[in-house]
C-alpha atoms as a PDB file:
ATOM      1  CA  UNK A   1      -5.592  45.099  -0.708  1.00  0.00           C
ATOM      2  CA  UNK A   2      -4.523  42.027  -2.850  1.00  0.00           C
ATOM      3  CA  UNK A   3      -1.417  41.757  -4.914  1.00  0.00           C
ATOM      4  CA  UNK A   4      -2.054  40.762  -8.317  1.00  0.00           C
ATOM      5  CA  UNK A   5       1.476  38.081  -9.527  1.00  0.00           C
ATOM      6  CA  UNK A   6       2.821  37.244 -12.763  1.00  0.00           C
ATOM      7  CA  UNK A   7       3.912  33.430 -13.805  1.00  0.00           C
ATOM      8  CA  UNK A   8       7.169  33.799 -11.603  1.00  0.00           C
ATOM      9  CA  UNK A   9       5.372  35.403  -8.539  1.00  0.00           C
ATOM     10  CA  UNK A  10       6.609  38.503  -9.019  1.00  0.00           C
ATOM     11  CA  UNK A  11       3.886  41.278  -7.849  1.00  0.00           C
ATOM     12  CA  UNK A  12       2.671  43.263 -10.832  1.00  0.00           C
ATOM     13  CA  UNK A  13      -0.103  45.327  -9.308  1.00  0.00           C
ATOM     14  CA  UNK A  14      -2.087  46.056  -6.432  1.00  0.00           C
ATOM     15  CA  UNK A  15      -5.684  46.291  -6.246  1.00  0.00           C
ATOM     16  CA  UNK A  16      -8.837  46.415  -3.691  1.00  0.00           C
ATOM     17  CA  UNK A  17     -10.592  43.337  -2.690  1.00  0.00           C
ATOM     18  CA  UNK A  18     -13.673  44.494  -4.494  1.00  0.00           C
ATOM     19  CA  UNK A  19     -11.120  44.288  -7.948  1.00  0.00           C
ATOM     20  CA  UNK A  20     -10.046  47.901  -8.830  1.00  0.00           C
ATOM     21  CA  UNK A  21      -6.613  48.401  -9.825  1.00  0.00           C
ATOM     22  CA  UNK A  22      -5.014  50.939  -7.654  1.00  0.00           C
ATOM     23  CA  UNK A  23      -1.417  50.734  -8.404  1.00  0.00           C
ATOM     24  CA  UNK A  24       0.719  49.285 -10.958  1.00  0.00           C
ATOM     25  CA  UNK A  25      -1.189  50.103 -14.182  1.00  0.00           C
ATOM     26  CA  UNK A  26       1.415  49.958 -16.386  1.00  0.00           C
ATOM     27  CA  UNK A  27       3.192  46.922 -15.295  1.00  0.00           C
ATOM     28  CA  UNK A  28      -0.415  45.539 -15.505  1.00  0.00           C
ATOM     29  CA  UNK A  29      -0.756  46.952 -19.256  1.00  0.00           C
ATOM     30  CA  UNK A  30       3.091  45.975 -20.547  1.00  0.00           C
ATOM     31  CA  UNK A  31       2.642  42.060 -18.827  1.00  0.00           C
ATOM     32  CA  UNK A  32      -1.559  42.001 -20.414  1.00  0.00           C
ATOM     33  CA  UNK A  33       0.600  43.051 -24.368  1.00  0.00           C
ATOM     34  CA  UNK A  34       3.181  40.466 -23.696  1.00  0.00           C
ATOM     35  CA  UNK A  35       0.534  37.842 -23.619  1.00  0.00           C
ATOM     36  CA  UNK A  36       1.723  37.395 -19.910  1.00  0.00           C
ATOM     37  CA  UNK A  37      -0.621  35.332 -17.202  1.00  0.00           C
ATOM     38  CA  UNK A  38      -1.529  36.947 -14.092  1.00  0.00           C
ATOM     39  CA  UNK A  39      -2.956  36.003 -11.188  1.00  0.00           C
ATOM     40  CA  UNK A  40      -4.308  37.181  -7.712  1.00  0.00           C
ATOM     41  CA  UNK A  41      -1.857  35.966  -4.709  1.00  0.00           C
ATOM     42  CA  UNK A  42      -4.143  35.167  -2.212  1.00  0.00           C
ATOM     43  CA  UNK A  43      -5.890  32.684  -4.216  1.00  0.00           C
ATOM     44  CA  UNK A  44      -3.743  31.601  -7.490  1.00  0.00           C
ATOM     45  CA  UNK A  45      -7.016  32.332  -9.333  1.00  0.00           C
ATOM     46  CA  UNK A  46      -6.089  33.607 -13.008  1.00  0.00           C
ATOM     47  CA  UNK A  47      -6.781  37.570 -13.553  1.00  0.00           C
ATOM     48  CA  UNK A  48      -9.432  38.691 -16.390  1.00  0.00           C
ATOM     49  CA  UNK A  49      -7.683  41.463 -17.646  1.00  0.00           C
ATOM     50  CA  UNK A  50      -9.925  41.808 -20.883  1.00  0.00           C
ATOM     51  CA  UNK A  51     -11.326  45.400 -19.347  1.00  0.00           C
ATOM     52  CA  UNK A  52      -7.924  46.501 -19.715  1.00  0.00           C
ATOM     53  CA  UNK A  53      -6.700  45.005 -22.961  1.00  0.00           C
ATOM     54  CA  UNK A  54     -10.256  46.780 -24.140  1.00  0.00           C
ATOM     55  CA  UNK A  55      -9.418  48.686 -27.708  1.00  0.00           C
ATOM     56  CA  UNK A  56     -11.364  51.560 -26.253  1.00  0.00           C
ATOM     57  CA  UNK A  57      -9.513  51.031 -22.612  1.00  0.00           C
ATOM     58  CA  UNK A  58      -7.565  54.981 -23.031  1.00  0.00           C
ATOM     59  CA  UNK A  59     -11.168  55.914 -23.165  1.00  0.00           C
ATOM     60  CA  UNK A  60     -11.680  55.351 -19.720  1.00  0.00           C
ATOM     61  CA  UNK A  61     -10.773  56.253 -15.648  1.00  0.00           C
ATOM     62  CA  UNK A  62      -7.452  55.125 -14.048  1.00  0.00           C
ATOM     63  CA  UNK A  63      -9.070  53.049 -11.825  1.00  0.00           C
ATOM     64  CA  UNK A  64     -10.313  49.896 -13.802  1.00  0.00           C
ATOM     65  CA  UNK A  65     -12.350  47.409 -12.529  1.00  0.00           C
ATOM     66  CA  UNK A  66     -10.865  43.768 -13.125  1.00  0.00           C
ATOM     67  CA  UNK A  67     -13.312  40.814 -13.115  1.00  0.00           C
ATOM     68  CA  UNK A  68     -13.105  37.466 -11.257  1.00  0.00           C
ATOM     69  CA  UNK A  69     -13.369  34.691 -13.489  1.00  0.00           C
ATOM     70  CA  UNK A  70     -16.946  32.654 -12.678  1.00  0.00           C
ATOM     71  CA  UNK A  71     -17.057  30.158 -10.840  1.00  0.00           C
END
Protein backbone atom coordinates (compact mmCIF):
# COMPACT_ATOMS: atom_id res chain seq x y z
CA UNK A 1 0.00 0.00 0.00
CA UNK A 2 1.23 3.66 -0.49
CA UNK A 3 -0.26 6.72 1.07
CA UNK A 4 -1.03 9.30 -1.33
CA UNK A 5 -0.18 13.28 0.80
CA UNK A 6 -1.42 16.61 0.19
CA UNK A 7 0.99 19.93 0.22
CA UNK A 8 1.10 19.77 4.16
CA UNK A 9 1.71 15.92 4.37
CA UNK A 10 -1.38 15.15 5.47
CA UNK A 11 -2.51 11.53 4.02
CA UNK A 12 -5.42 11.92 1.64
CA UNK A 13 -5.76 8.42 0.26
CA UNK A 14 -4.47 5.09 0.12
CA UNK A 15 -3.80 3.12 -2.82
CA UNK A 16 -1.92 -0.22 -4.18
CA UNK A 17 1.53 -0.07 -5.45
CA UNK A 18 0.32 -0.93 -8.89
CA UNK A 19 -1.82 2.78 -8.52
CA UNK A 20 -5.51 1.93 -7.71
CA UNK A 21 -7.18 3.99 -5.26
CA UNK A 22 -8.53 1.87 -2.53
CA UNK A 23 -9.52 4.22 0.12
CA UNK A 24 -10.07 7.79 0.48
CA UNK A 25 -11.99 8.65 -2.73
CA UNK A 26 -13.55 11.49 -1.66
CA UNK A 27 -10.85 13.25 0.13
CA UNK A 28 -9.03 12.42 -3.19
CA UNK A 29 -12.05 14.07 -5.28
CA UNK A 30 -12.72 17.33 -2.76
CA UNK A 31 -8.49 18.07 -2.63
CA UNK A 32 -8.34 17.18 -7.03
CA UNK A 33 -11.70 20.36 -7.13
CA UNK A 34 -9.76 22.55 -4.83
CA UNK A 35 -6.96 22.66 -7.30
CA UNK A 36 -4.96 20.92 -4.41
CA UNK A 37 -1.35 19.06 -5.21
CA UNK A 38 -0.91 15.60 -4.22
CA UNK A 39 1.66 13.44 -4.03
CA UNK A 40 2.74 9.75 -3.28
CA UNK A 41 4.76 9.52 0.24
CA UNK A 42 7.19 7.15 -0.49
CA UNK A 43 8.61 9.04 -3.25
CA UNK A 44 7.38 12.92 -3.21
CA UNK A 45 6.54 12.22 -6.88
CA UNK A 46 3.40 14.50 -7.87
CA UNK A 47 -0.02 12.38 -8.36
CA UNK A 48 -1.83 12.45 -11.97
CA UNK A 49 -5.16 12.64 -10.87
CA UNK A 50 -6.61 13.61 -14.41
CA UNK A 51 -8.52 9.92 -14.47
CA UNK A 52 -10.36 11.20 -11.66
CA UNK A 53 -11.03 14.84 -12.43
CA UNK A 54 -12.34 12.98 -15.90
CA UNK A 55 -15.93 14.80 -16.84
CA UNK A 56 -17.16 11.30 -17.48
CA UNK A 57 -15.26 9.97 -14.07
CA UNK A 58 -19.19 9.03 -12.25
CA UNK A 59 -19.26 6.89 -15.30
CA UNK A 60 -16.92 4.58 -14.01
CA UNK A 61 -15.79 1.72 -11.05
CA UNK A 62 -14.75 2.82 -7.51
CA UNK A 63 -11.54 1.65 -7.94
CA UNK A 64 -9.65 4.14 -10.32
CA UNK A 65 -6.49 3.64 -11.63
CA UNK A 66 -4.09 6.75 -11.02
CA UNK A 67 -1.09 7.19 -13.38
CA UNK A 68 2.60 7.83 -12.57
CA UNK A 69 3.83 10.75 -14.21
CA UNK A 70 6.71 9.60 -17.03
CA UNK A 71 9.75 9.64 -16.41
Amino acid sequence: MRNIVNEDGEIIAKATKDGTLVGGHHRIIMAGSLCQKLFWQDTGEPVKLDALMHPNASKFSSTYSLMRPPR
